[in-house]
N, C-alpha and C. Protein backbone atom coordinates (compact mmCIF):
# COMPACT_ATOMS: atom_id res chain seq x y z
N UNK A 1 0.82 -1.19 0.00
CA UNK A 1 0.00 0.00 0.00
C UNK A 1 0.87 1.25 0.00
N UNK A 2 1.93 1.18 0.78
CA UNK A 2 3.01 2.58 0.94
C UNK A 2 3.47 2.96 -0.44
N UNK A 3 3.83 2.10 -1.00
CA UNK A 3 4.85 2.22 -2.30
C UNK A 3 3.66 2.66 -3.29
N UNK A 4 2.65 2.06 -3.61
CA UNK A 4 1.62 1.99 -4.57
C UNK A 4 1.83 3.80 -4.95
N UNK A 5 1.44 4.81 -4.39
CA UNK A 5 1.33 6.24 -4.85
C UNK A 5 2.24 6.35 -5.27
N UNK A 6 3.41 5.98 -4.87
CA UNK A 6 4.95 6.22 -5.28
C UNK A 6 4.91 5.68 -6.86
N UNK A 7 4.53 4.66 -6.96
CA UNK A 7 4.74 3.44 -8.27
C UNK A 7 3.62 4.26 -9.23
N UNK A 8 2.58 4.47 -8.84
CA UNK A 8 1.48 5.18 -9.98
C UNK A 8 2.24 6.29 -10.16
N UNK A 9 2.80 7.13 -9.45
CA UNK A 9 3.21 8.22 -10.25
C UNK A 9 4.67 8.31 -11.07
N UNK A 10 5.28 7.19 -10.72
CA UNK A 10 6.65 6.52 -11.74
C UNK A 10 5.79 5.79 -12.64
N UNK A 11 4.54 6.02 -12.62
CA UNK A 11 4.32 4.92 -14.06
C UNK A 11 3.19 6.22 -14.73
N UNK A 12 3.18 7.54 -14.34
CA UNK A 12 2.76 8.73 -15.70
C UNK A 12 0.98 8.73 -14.71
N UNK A 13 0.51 8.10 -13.45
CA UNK A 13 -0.78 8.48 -12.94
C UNK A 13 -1.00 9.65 -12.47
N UNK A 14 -1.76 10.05 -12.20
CA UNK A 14 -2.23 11.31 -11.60
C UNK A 14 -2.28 11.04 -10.06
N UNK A 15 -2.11 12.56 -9.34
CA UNK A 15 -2.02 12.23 -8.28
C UNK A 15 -3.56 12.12 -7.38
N UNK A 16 -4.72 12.82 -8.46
CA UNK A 16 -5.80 11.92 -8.07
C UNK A 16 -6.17 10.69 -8.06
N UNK A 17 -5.82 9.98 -9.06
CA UNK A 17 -5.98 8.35 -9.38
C UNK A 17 -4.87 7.50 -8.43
N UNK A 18 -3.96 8.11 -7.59
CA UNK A 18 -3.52 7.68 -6.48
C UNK A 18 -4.51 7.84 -4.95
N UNK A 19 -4.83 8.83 -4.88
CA UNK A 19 -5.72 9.52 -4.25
C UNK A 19 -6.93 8.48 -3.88
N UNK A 20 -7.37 8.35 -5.20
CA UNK A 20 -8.79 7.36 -5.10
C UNK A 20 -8.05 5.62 -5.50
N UNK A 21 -7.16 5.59 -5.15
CA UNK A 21 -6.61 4.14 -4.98
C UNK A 21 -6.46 3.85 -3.39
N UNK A 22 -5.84 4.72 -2.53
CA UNK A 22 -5.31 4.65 -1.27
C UNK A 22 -6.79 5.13 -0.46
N UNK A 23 -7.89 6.12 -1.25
CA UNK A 23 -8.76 6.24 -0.67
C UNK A 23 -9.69 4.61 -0.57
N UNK A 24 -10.14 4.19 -1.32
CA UNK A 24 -10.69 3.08 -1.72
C UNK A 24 -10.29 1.70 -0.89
N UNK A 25 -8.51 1.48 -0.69
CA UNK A 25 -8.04 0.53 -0.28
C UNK A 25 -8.06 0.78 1.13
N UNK A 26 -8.54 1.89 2.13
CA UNK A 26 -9.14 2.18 3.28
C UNK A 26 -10.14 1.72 3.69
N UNK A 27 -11.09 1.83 2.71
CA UNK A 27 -12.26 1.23 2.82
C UNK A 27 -12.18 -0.42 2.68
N UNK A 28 -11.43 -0.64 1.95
CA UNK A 28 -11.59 -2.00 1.88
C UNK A 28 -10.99 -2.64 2.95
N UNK A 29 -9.60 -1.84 3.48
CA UNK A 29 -9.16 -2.43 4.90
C UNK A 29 -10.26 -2.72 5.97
N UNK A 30 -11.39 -1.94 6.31
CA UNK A 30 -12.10 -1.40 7.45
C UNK A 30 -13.71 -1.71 7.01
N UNK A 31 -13.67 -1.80 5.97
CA UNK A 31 -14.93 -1.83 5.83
C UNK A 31 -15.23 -3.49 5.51
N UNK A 32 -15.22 -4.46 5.71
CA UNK A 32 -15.30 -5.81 5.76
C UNK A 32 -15.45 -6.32 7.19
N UNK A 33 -14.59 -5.60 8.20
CA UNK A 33 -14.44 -5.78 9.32
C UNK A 33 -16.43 -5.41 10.08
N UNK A 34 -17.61 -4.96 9.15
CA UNK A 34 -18.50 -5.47 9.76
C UNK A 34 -19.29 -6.73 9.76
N UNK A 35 -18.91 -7.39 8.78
CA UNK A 35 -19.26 -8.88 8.71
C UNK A 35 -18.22 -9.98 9.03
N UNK A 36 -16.61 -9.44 9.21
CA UNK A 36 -15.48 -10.59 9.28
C UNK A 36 -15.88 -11.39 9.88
N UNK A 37 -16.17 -10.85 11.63
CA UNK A 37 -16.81 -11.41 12.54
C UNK A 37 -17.24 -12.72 12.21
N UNK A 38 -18.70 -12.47 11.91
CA UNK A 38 -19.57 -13.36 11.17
C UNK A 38 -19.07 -14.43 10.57
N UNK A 39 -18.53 -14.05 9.74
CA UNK A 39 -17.52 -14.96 8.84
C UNK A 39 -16.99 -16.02 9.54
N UNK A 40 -15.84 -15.35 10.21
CA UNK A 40 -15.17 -16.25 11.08
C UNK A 40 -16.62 -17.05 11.93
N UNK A 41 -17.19 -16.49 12.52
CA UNK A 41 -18.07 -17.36 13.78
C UNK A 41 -18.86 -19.09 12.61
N UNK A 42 -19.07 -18.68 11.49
CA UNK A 42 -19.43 -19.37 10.55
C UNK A 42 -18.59 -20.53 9.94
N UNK A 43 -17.43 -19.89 9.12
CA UNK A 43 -16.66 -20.80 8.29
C UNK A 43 -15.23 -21.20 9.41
N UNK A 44 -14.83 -20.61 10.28
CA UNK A 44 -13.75 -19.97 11.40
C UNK A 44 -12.70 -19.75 10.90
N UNK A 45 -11.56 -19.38 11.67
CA UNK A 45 -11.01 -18.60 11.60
C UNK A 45 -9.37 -19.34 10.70
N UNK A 46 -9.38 -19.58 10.61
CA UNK A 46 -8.16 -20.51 9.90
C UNK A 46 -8.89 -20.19 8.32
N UNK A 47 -9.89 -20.43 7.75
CA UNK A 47 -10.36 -20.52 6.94
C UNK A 47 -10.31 -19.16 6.39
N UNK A 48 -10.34 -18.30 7.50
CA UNK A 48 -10.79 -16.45 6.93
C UNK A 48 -9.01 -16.17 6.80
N UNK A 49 -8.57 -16.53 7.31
CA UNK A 49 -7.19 -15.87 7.20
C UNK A 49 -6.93 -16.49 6.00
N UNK A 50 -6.76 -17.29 5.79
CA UNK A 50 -6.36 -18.73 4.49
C UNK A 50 -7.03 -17.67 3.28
N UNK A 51 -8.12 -17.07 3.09
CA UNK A 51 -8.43 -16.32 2.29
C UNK A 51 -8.11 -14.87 1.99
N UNK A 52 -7.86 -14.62 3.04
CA UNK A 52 -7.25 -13.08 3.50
C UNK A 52 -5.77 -13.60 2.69
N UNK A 53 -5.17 -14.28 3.08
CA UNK A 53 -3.84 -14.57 2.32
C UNK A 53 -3.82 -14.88 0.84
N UNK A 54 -4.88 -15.56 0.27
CA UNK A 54 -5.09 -15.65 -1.07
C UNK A 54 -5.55 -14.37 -1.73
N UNK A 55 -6.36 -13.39 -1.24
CA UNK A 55 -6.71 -12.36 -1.86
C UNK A 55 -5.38 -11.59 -1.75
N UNK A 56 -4.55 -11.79 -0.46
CA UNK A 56 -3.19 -10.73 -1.04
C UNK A 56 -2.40 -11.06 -2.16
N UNK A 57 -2.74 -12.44 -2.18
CA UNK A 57 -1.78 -13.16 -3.98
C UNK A 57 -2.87 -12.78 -5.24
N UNK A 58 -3.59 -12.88 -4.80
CA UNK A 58 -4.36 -12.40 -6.12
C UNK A 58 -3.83 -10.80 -6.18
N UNK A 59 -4.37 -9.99 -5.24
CA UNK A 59 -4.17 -8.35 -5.19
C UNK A 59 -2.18 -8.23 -6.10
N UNK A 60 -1.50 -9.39 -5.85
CA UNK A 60 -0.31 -9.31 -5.77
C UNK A 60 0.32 -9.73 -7.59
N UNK A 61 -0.89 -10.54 -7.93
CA UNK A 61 -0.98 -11.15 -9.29
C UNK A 61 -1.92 -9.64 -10.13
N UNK A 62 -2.80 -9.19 -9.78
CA UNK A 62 -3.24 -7.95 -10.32
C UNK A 62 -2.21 -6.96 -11.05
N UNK A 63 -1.29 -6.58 -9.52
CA UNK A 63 -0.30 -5.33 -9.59
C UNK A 63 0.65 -5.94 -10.86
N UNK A 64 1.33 -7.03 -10.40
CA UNK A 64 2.02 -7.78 -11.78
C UNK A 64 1.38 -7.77 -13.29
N UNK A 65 0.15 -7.66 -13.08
CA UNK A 65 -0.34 -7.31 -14.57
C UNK A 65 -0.86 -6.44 -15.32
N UNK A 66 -0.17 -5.35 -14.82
CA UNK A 66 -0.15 -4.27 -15.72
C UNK A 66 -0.24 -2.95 -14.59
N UNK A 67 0.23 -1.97 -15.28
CA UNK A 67 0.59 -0.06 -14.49
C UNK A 67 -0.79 0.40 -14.85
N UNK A 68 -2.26 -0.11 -15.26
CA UNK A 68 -2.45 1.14 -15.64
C UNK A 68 -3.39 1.45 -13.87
N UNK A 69 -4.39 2.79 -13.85
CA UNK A 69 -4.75 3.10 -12.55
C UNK A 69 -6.28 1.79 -12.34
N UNK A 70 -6.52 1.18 -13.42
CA UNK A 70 -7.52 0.27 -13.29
C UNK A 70 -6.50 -0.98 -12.23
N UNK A 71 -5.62 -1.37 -12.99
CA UNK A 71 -5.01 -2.19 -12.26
C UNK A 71 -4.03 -1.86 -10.71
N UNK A 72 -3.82 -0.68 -10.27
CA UNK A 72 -3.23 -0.18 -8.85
C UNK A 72 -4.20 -0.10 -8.36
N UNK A 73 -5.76 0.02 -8.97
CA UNK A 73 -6.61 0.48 -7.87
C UNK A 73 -7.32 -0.70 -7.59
N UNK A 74 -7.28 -2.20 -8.82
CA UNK A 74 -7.81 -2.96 -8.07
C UNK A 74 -6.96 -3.82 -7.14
N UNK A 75 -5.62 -3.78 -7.26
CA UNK A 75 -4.79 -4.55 -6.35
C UNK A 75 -4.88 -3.63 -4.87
N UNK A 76 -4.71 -2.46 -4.55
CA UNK A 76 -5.38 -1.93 -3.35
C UNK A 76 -6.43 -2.56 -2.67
N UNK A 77 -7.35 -2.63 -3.55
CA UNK A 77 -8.88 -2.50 -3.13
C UNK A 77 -8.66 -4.30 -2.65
N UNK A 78 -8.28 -5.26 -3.38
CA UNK A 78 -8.42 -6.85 -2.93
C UNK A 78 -7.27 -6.79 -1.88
N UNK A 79 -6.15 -6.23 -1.62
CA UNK A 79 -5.36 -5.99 -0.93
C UNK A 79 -5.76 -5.80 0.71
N UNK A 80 -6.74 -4.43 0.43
CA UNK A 80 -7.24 -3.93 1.70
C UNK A 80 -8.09 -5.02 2.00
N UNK A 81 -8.73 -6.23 1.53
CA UNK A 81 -10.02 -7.29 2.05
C UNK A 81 -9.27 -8.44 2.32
N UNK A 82 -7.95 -8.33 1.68
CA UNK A 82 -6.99 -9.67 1.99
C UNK A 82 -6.66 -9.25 3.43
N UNK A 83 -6.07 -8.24 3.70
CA UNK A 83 -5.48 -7.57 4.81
C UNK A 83 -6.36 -7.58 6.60
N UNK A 84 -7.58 -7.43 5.81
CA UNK A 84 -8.38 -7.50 6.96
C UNK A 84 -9.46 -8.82 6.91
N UNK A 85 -9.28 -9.37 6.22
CA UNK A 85 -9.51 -11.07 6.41
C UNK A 85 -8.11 -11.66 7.24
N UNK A 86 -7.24 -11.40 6.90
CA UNK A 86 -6.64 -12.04 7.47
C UNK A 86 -6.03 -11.34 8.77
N UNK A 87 -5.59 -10.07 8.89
CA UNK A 87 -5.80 -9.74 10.28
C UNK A 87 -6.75 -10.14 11.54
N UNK A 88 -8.35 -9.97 10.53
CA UNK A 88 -9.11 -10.29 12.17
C UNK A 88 -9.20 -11.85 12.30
N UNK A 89 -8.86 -12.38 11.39
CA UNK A 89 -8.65 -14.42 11.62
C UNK A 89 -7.54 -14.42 12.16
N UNK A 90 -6.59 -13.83 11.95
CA UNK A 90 -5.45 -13.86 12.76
C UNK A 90 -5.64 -13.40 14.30
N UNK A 91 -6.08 -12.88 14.38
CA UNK A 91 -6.33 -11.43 16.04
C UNK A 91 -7.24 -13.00 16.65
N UNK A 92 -8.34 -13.63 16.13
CA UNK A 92 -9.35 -14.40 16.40
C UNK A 92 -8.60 -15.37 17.19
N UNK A 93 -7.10 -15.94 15.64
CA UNK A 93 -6.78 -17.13 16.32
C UNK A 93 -5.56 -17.05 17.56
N UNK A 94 -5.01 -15.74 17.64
CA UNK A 94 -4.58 -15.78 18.48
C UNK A 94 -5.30 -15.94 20.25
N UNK A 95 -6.75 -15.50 19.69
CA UNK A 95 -7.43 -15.50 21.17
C UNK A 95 -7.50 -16.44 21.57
N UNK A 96 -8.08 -17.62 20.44
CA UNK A 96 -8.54 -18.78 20.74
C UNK A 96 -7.54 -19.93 21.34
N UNK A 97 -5.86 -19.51 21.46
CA UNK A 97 -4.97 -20.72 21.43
C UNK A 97 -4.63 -19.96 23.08
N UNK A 98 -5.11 -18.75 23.88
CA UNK A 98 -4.68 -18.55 25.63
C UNK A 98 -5.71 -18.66 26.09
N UNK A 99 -5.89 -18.78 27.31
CA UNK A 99 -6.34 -18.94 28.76
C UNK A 99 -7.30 -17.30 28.52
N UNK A 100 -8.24 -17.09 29.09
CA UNK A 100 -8.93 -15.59 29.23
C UNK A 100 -7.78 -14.77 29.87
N UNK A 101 -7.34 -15.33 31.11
CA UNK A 101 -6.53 -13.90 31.83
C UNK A 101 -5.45 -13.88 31.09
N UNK A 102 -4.73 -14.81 29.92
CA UNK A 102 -3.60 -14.05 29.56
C UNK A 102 -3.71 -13.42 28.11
N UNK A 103 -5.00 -13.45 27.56
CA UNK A 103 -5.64 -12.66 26.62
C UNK A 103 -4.96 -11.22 26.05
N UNK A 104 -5.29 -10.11 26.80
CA UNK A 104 -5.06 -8.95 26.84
C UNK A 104 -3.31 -8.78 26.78
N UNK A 105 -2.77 -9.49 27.20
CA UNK A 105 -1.20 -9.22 27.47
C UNK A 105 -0.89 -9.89 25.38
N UNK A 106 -1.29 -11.12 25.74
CA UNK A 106 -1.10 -11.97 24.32
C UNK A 106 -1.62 -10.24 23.05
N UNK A 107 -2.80 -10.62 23.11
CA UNK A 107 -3.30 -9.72 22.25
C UNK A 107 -2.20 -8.08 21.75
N UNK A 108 -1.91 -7.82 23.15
CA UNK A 108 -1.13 -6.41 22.56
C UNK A 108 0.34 -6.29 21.88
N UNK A 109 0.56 -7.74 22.92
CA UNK A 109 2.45 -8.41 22.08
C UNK A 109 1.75 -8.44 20.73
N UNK A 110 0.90 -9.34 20.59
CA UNK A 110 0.42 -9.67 18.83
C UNK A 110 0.88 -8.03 17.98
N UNK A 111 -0.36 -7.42 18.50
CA UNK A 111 -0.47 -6.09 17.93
C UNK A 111 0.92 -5.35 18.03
N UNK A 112 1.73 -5.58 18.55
CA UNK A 112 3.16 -4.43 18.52
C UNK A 112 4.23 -5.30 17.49
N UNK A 113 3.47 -6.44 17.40
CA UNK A 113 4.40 -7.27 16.79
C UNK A 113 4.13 -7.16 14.94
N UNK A 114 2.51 -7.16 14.72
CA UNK A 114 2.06 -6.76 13.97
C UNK A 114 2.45 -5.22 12.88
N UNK A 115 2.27 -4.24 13.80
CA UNK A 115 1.94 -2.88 13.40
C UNK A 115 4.07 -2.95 13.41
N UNK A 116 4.70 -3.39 14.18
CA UNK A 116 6.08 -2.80 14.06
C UNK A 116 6.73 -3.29 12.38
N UNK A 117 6.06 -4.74 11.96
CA UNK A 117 6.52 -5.33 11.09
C UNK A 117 5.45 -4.50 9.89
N UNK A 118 4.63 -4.17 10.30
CA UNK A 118 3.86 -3.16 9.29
C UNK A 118 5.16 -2.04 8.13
N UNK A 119 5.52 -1.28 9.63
CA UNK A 119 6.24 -0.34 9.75
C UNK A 119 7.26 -0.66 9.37
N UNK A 120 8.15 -1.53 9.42
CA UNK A 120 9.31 -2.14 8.95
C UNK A 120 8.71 -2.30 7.27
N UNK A 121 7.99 -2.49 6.89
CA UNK A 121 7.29 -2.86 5.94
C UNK A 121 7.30 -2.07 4.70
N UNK A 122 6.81 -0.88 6.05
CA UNK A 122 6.37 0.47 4.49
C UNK A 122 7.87 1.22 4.57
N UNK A 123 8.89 1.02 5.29
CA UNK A 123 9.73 1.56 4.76
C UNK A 123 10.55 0.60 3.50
N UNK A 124 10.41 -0.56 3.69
CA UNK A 124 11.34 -1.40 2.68
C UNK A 124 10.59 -1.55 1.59
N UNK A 125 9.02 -0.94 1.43
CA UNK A 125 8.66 -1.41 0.03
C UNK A 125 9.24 -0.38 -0.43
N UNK A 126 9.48 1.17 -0.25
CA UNK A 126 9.40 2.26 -0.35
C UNK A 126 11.10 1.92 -1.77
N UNK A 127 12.20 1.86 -0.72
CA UNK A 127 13.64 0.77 -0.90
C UNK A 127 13.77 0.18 -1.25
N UNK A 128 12.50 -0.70 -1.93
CA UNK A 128 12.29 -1.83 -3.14
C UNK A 128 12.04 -1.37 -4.18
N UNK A 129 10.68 -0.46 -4.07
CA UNK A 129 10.46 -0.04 -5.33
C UNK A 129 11.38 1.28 -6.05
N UNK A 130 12.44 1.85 -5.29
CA UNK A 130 12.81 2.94 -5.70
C UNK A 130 14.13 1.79 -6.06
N UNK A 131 14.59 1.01 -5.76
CA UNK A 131 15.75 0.10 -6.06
C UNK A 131 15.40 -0.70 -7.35
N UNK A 132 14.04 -1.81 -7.08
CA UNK A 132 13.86 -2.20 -8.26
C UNK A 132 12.93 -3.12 -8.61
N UNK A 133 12.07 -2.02 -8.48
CA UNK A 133 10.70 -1.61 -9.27
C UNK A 133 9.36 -2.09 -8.53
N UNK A 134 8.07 -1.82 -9.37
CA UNK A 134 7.15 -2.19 -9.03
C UNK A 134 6.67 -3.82 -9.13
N UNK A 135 7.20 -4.27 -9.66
CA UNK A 135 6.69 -5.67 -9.60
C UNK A 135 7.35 -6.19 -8.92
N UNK A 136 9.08 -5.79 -8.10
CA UNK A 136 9.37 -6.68 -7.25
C UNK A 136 8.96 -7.15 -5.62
N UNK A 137 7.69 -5.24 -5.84
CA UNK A 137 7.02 -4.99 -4.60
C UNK A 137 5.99 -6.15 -4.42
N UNK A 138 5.59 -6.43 -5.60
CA UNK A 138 4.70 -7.60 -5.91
C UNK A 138 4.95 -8.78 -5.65
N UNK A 139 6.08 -9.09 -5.75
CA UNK A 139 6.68 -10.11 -6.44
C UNK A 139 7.18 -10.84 -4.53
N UNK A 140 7.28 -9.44 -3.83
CA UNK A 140 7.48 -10.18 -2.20
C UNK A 140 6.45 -10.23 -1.06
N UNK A 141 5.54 -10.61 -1.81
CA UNK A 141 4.36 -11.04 -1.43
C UNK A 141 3.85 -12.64 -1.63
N UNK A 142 4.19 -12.84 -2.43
CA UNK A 142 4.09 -14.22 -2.45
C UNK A 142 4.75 -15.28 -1.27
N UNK A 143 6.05 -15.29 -0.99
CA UNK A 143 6.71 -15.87 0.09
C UNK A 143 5.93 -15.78 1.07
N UNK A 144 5.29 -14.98 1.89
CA UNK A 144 4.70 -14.74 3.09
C UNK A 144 3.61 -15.69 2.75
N UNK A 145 3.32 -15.16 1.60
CA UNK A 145 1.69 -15.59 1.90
C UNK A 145 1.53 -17.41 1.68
N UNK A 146 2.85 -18.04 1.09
CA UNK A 146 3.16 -19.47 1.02
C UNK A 146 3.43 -19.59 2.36
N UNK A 147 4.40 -19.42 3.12
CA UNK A 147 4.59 -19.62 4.34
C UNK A 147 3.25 -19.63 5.37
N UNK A 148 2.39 -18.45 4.94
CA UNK A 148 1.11 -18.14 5.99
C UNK A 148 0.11 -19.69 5.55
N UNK A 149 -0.07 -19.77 4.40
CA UNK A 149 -1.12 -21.05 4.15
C UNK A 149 -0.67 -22.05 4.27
N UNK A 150 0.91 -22.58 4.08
CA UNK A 150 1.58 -23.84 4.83
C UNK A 150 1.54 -23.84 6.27
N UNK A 151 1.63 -22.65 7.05
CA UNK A 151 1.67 -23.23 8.81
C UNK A 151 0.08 -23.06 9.19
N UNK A 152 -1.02 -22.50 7.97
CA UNK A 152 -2.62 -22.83 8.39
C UNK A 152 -2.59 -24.20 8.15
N UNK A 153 -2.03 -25.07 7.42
CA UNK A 153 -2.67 -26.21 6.62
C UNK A 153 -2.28 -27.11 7.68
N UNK A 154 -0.54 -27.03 7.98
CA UNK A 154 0.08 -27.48 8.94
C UNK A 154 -0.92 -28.03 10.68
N UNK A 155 -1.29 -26.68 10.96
CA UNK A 155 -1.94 -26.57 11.87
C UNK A 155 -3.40 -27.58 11.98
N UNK A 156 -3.91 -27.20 10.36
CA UNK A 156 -5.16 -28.26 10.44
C UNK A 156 -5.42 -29.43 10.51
N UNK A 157 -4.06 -29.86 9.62
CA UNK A 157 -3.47 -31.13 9.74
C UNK A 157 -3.52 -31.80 11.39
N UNK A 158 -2.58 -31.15 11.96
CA UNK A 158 -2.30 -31.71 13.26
C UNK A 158 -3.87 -31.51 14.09
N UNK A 159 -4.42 -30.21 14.38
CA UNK A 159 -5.04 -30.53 14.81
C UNK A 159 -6.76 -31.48 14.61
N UNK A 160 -6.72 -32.04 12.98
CA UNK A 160 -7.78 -33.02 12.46
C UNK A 160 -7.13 -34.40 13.12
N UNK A 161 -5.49 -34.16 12.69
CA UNK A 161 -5.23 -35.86 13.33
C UNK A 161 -5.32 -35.85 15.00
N UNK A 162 -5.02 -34.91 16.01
CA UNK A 162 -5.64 -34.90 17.17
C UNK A 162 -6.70 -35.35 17.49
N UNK A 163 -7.45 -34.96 16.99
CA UNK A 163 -9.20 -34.79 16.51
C UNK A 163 -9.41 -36.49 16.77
N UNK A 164 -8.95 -36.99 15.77
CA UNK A 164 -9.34 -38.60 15.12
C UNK A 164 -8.40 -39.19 16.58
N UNK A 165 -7.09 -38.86 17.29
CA UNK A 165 -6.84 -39.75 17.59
C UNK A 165 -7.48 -39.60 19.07
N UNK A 166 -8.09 -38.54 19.39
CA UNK A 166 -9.59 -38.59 20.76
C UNK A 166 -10.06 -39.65 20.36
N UNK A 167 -10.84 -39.70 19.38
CA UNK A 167 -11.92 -40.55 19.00
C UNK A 167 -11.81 -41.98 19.05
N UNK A 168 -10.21 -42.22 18.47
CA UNK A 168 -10.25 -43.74 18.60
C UNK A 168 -10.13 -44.32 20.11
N UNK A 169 -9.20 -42.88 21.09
CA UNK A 169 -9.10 -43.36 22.22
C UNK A 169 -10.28 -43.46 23.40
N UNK A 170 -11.51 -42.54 22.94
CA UNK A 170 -12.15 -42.60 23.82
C UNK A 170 -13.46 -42.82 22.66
N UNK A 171 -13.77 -43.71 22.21
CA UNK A 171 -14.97 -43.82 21.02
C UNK A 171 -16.57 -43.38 21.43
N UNK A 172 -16.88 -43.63 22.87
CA UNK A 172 -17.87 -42.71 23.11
C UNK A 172 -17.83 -41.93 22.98
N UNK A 173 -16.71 -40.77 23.34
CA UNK A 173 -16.68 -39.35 23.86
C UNK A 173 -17.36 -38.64 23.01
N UNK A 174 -18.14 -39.15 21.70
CA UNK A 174 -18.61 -38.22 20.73
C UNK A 174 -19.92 -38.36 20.54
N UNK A 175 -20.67 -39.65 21.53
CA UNK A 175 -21.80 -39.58 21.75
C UNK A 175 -22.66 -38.96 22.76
């Protein structure tokens, strides 16, 4: 998102059509977050992030295909719904793996841990793309987001075979 105004206007955009890219991809950060909830309580939360991470590869496959402001403004816009799919599945699953009283402590490490690597973030796309170029801003997005859906899958894995091996040990327990 940092680099994006930078990159539209190295690629001949206006600084309105940046404007209404970064405006737009606000909304899309924040504005999902009234049904995420839902979402998660429904499909849960492994599942919402798992998508939140695919919409940043898609948003990430967009930017790769082509400069013009149709294409910066739709990689923003799936960007900002990847971002906050997978933030509040993330925020969710961190609740769900402590104890209530150590909640609040967990939760704010998350968040400093979060927002610092944010920040670390928007300065190195900034240092990427002025080094070399817009698609390599693109292009380091992918790694994360392989890593993020291998330790979801990971996770489901283990905890489905958990799952099964209750069952064989205690075969009532599910009646």
């Amino acid at each position: 998102m940092t680099s994006a105004p930078l990159a539209m206007k190295m690629c001949g955009l206006s600084v309105s059509d940046s404007n209404f890219g970064i405006q737009w991809h606000i909304v899309a950060m924040y504005g999902p977050s009234f049904f995420t909830g839902a979402l998660i309580a429904r499909f849960g939360a492994p599942r919402i992030v798992a998508v939140g991470l695919s919409l940043e590869a898609v948003g990430a496959t967009i930017g790769l295909s082509g400069i013009t402001a149709v294409h910066f403004w739709a990689t923003l816009m799936v960007l900002g719904v990847g971002w906050n799919f997978g933030f509040v599945g993330a925020s969710a699953l961190v609740l769900e793996t402590h104890l209530p009283q150590e909640r609040n402590k967990v939760q704010a490490f998350n968040d400093f841990l979060v927002f610092g690597m944010m920040a670390v973030g928007s300065f190195a796309s900034g240092q990427l793309l002025a080094n070399y170029g817009w698609s390599a801003v693109n292009m380091v997005v992918f790694p994360p987001v392989l890593l993020g859906l291998a330790v979801l899958s990971f996770a489901s894995f283990a905890k489905r075979r958990a799952s099964l091996q209750a069952v064989d040990e205690f075969p009532d327990h599910g009646i």
